[in-house]
PDB file of N, CA and C in Angstrom:
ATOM      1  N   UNK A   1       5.393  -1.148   5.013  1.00  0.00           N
ATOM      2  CA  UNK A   1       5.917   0.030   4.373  1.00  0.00           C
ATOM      3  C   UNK A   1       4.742   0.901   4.003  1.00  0.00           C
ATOM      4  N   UNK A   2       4.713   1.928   4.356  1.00  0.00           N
ATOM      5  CA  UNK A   2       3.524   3.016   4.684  1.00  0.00           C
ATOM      6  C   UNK A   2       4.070   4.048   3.267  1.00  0.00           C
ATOM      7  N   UNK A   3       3.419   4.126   2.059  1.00  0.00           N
ATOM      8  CA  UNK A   3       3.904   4.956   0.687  1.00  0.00           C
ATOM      9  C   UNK A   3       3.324   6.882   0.483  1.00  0.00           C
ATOM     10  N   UNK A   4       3.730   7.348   0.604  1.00  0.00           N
ATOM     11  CA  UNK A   4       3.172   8.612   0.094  1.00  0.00           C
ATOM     12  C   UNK A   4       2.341   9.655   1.116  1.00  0.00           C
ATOM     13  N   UNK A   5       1.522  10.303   1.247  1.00  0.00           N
ATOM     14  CA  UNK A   5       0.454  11.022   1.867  1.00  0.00           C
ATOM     15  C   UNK A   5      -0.778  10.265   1.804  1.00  0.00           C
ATOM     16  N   UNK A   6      -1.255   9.655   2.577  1.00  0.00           N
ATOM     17  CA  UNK A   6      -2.466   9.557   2.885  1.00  0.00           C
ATOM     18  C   UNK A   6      -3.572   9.885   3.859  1.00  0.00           C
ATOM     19  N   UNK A   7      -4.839   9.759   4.714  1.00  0.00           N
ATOM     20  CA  UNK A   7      -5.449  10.678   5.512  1.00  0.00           C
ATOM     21  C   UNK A   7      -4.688  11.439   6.353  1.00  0.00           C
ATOM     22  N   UNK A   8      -4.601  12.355   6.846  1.00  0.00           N
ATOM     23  CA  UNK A   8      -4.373  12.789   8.090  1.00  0.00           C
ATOM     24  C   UNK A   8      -4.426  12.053   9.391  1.00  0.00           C
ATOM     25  N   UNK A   9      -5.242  11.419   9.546  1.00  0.00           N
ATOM     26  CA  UNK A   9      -5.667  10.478  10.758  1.00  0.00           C
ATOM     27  C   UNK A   9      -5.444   9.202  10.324  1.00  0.00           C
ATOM     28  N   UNK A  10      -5.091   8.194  10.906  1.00  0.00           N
ATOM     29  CA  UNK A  10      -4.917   6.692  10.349  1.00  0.00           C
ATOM     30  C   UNK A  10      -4.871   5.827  11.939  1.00  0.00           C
ATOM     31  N   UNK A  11      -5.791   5.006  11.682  1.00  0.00           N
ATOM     32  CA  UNK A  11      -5.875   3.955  12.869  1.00  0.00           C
ATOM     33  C   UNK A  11      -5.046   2.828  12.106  1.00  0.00           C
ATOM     34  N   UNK A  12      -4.098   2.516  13.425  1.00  0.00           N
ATOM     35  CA  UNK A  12      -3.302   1.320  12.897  1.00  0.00           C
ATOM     36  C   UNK A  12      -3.097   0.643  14.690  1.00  0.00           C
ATOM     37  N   UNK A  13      -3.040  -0.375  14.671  1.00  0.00           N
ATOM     38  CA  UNK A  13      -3.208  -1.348  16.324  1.00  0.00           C
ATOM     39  C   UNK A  13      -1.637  -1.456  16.152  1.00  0.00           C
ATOM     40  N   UNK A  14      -0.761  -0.601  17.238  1.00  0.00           N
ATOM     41  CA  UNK A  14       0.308  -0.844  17.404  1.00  0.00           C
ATOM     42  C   UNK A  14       0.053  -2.405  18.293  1.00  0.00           C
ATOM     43  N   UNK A  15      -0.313  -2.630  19.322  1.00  0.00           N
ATOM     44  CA  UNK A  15      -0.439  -4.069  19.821  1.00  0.00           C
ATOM     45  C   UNK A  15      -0.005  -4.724  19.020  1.00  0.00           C
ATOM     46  N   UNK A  16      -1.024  -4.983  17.695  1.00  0.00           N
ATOM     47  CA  UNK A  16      -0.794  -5.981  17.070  1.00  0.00           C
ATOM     48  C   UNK A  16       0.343  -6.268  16.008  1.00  0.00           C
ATOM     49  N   UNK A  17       1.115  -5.165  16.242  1.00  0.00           N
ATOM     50  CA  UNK A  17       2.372  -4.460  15.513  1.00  0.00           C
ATOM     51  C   UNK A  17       3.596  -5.153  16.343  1.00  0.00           C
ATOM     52  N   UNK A  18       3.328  -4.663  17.800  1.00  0.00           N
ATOM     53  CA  UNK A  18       3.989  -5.389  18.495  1.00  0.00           C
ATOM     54  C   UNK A  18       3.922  -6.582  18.822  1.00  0.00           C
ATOM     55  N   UNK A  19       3.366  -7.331  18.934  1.00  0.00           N
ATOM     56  CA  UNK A  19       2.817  -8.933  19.170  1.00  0.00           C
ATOM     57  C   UNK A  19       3.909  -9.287  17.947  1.00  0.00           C
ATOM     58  N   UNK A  20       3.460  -8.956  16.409  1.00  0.00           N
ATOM     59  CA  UNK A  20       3.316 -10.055  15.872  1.00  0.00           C
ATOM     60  C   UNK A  20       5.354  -9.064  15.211  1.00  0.00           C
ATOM     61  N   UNK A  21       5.861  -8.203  16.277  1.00  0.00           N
ATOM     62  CA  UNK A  21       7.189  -7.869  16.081  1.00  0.00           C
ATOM     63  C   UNK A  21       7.221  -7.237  14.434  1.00  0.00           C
ATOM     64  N   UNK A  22       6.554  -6.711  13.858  1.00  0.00           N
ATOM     65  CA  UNK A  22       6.493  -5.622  12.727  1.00  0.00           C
ATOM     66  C   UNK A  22       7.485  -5.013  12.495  1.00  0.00           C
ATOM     67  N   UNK A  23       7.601  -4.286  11.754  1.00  0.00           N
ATOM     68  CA  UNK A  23       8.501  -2.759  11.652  1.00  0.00           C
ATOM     69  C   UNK A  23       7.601  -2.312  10.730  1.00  0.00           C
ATOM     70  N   UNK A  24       7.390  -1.045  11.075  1.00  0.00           N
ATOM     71  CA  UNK A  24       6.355  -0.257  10.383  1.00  0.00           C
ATOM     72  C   UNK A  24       6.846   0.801   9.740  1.00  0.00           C
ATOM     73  N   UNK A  25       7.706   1.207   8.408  1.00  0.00           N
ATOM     74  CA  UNK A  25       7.941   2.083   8.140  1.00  0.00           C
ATOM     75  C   UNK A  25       7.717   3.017   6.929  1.00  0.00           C
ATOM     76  N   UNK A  26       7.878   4.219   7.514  1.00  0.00           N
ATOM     77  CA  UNK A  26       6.845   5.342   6.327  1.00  0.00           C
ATOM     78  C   UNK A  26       8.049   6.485   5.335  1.00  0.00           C
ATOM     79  N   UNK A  27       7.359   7.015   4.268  1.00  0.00           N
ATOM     80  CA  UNK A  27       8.126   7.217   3.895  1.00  0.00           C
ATOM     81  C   UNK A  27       7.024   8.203   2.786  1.00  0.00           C
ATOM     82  N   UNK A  28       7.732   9.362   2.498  1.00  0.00           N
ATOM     83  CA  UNK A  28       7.000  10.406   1.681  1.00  0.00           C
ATOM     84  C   UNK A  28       6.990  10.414   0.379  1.00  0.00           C
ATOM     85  N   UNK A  29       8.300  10.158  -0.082  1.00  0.00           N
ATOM     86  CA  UNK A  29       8.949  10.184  -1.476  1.00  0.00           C
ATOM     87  C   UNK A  29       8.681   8.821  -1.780  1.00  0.00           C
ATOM     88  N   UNK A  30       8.426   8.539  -3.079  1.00  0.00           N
ATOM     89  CA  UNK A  30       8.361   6.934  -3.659  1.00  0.00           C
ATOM     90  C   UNK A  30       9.696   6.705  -4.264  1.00  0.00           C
ATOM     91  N   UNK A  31      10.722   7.190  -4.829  1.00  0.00           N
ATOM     92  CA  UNK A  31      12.039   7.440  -5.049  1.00  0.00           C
ATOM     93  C   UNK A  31      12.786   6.190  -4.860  1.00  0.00           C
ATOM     94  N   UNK A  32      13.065   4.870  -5.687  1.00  0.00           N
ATOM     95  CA  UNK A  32      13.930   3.542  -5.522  1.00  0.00           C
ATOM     96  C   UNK A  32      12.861   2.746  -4.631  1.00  0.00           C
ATOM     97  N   UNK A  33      11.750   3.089  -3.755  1.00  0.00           N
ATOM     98  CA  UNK A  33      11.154   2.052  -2.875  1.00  0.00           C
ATOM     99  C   UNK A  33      10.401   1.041  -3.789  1.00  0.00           C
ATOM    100  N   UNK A  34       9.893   1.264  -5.135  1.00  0.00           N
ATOM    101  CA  UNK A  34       9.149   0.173  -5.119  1.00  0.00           C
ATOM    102  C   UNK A  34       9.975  -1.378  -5.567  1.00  0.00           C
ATOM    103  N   UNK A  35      11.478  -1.476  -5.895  1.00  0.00           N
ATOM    104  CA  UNK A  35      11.956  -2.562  -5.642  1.00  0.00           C
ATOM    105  C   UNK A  35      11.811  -3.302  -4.176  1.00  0.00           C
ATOM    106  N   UNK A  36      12.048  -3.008  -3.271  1.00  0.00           N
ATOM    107  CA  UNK A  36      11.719  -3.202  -1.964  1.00  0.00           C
ATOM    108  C   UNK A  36      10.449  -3.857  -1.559  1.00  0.00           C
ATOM    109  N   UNK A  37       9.624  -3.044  -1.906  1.00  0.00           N
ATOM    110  CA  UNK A  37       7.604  -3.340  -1.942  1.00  0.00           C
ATOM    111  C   UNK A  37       7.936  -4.661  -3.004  1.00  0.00           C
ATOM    112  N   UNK A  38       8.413  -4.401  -4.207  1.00  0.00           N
ATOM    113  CA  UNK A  38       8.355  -5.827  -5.058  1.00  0.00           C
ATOM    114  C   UNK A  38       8.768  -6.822  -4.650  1.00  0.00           C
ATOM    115  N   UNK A  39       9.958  -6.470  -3.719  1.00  0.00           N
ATOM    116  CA  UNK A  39      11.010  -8.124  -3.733  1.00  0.00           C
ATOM    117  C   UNK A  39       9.969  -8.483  -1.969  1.00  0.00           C
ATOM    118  N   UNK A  40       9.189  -7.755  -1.444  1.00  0.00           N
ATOM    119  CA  UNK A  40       8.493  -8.156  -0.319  1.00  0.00           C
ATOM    120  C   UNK A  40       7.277  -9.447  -0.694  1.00  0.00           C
ATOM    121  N   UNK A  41       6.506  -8.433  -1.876  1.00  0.00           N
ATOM    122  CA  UNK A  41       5.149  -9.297  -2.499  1.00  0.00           C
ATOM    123  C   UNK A  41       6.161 -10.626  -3.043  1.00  0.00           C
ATOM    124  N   UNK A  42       6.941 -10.812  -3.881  1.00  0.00           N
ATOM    125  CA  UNK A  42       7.654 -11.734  -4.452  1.00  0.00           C
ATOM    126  C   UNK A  42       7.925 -12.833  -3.888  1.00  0.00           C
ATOM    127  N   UNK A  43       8.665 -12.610  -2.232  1.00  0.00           N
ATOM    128  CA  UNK A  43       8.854 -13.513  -1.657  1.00  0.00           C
ATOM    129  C   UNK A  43       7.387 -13.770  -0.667  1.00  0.00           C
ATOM    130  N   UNK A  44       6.465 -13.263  -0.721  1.00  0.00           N
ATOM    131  CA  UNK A  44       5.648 -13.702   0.122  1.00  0.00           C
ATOM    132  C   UNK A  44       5.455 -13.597   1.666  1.00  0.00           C
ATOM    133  N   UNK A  45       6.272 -12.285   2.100  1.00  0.00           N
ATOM    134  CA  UNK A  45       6.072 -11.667   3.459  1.00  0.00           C
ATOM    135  C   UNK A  45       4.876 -10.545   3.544  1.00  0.00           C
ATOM    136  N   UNK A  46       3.784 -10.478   2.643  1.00  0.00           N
ATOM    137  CA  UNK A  46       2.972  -9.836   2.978  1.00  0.00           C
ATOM    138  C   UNK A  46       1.763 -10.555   3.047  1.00  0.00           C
ATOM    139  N   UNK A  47       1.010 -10.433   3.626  1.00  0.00           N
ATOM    140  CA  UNK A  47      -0.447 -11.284   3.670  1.00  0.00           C
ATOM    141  C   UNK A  47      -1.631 -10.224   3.317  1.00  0.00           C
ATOM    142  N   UNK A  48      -2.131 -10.831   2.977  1.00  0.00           N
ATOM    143  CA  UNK A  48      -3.946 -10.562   2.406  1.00  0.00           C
ATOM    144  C   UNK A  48      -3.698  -9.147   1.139  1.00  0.00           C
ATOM    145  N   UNK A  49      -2.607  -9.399   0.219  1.00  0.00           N
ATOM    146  CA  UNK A  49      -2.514  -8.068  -0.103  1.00  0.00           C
ATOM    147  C   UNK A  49      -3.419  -7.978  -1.701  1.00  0.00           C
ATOM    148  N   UNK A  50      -4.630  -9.099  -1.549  1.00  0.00           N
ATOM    149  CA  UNK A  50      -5.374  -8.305  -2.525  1.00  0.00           C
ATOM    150  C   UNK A  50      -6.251  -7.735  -2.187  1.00  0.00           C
ATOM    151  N   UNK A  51      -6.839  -7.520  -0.476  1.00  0.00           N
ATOM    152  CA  UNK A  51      -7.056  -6.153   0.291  1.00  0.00           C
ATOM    153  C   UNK A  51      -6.756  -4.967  -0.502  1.00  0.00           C
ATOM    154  N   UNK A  52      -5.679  -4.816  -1.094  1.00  0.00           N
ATOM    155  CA  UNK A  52      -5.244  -3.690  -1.316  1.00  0.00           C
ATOM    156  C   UNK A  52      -5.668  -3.250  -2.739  1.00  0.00           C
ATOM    157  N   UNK A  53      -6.026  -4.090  -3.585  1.00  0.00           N
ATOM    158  CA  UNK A  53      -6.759  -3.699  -4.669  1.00  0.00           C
ATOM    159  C   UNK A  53      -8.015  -3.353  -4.998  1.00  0.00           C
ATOM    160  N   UNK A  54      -8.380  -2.030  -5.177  1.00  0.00           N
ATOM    161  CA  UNK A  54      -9.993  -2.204  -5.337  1.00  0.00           C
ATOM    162  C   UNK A  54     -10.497  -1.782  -6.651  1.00  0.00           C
ATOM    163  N   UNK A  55      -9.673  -1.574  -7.693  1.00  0.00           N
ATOM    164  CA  UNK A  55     -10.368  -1.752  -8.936  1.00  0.00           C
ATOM    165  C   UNK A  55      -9.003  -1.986  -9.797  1.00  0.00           C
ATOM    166  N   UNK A  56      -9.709  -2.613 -11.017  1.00  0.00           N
ATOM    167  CA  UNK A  56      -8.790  -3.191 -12.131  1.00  0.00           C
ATOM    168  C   UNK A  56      -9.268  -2.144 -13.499  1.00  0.00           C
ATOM    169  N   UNK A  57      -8.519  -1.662 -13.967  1.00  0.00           N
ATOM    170  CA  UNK A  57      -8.633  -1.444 -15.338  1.00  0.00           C
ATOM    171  C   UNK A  57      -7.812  -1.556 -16.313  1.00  0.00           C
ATOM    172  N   UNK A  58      -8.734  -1.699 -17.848  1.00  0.00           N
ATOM    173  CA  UNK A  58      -7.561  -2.143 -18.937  1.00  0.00           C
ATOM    174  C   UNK A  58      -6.604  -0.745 -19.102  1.00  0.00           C
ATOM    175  N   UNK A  59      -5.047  -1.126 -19.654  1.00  0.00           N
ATOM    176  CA  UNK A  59      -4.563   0.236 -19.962  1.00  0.00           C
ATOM    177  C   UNK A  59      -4.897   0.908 -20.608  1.00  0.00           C
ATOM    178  N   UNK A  60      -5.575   0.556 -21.944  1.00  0.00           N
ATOM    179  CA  UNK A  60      -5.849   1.906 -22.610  1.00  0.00           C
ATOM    180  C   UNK A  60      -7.205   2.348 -21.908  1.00  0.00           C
ATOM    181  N   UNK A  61      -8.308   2.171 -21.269  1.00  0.00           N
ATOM    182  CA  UNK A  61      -9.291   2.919 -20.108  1.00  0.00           C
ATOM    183  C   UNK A  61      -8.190   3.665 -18.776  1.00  0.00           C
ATOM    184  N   UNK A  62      -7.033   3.690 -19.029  1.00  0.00           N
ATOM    185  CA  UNK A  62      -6.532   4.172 -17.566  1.00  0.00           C
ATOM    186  C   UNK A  62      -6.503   5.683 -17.550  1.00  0.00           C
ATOM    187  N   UNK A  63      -6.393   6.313 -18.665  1.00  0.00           N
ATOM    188  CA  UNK A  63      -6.673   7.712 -18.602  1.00  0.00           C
ATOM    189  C   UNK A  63      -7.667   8.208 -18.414  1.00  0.00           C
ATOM    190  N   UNK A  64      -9.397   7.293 -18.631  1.00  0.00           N
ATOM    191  CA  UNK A  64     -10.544   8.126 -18.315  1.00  0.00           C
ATOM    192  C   UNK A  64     -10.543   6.835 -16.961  1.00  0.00           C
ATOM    193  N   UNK A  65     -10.317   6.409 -15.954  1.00  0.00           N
ATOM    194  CA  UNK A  65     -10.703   6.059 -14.958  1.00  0.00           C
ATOM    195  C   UNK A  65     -10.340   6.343 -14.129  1.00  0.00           C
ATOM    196  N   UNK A  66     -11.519   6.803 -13.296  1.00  0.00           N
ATOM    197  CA  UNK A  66     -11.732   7.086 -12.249  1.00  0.00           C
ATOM    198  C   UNK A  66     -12.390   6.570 -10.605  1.00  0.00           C
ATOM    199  N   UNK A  67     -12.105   6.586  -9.507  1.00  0.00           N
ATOM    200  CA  UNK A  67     -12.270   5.891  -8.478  1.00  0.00           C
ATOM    201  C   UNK A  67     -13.205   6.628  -7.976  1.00  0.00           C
ATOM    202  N   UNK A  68     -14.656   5.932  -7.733  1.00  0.00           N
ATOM    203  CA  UNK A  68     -15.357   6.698  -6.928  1.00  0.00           C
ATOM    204  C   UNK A  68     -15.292   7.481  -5.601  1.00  0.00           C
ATOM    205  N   UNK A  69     -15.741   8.764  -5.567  1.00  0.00           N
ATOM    206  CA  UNK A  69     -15.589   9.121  -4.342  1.00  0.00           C
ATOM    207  C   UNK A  69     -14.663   9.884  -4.865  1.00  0.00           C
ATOM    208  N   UNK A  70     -13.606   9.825  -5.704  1.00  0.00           N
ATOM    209  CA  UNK A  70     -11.712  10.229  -5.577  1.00  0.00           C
ATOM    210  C   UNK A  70     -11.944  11.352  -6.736  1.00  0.00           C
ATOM    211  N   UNK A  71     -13.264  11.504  -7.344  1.00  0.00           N
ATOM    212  CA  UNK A  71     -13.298  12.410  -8.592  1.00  0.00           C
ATOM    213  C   UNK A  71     -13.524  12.150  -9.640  1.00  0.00           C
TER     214      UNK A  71
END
């Protein structure tokens, strides 16, 4: 599940999309999807997804943090 706007350009290996029988789907609006994304991580059909984290902060630091590079 592909969330929001991101680069313009995006390399993704359909091959390996197809091989391993995927469904790849995108979507602009975040609107009801993140039950979906939850009940995916929950049951454990996603792999390597702390890939997807690259920084942690406490909540009350979440208003002055910032991601390098991002501003």
């Amino acid at each position: 599940m592909l969330f929001g706007m991101g680069s313009c350009d995006v390399t993704l290996s359909f091959s390996a999309a197809t091989l391993r029988e995927v469904d790849i789907h995108g979507l602009f609006r975040y609107a009801n999807k993140y039950p979906a994304a939850l009940a995916l991580l929950a049951f454990g059909k996603l792999e390597n997804v702390e890939k997807l984290i690259t920084h942690r902060f406490r909540l009350k630091d979440t208003a002055h943090a910032s991601i390098p590079g991002k501003g």
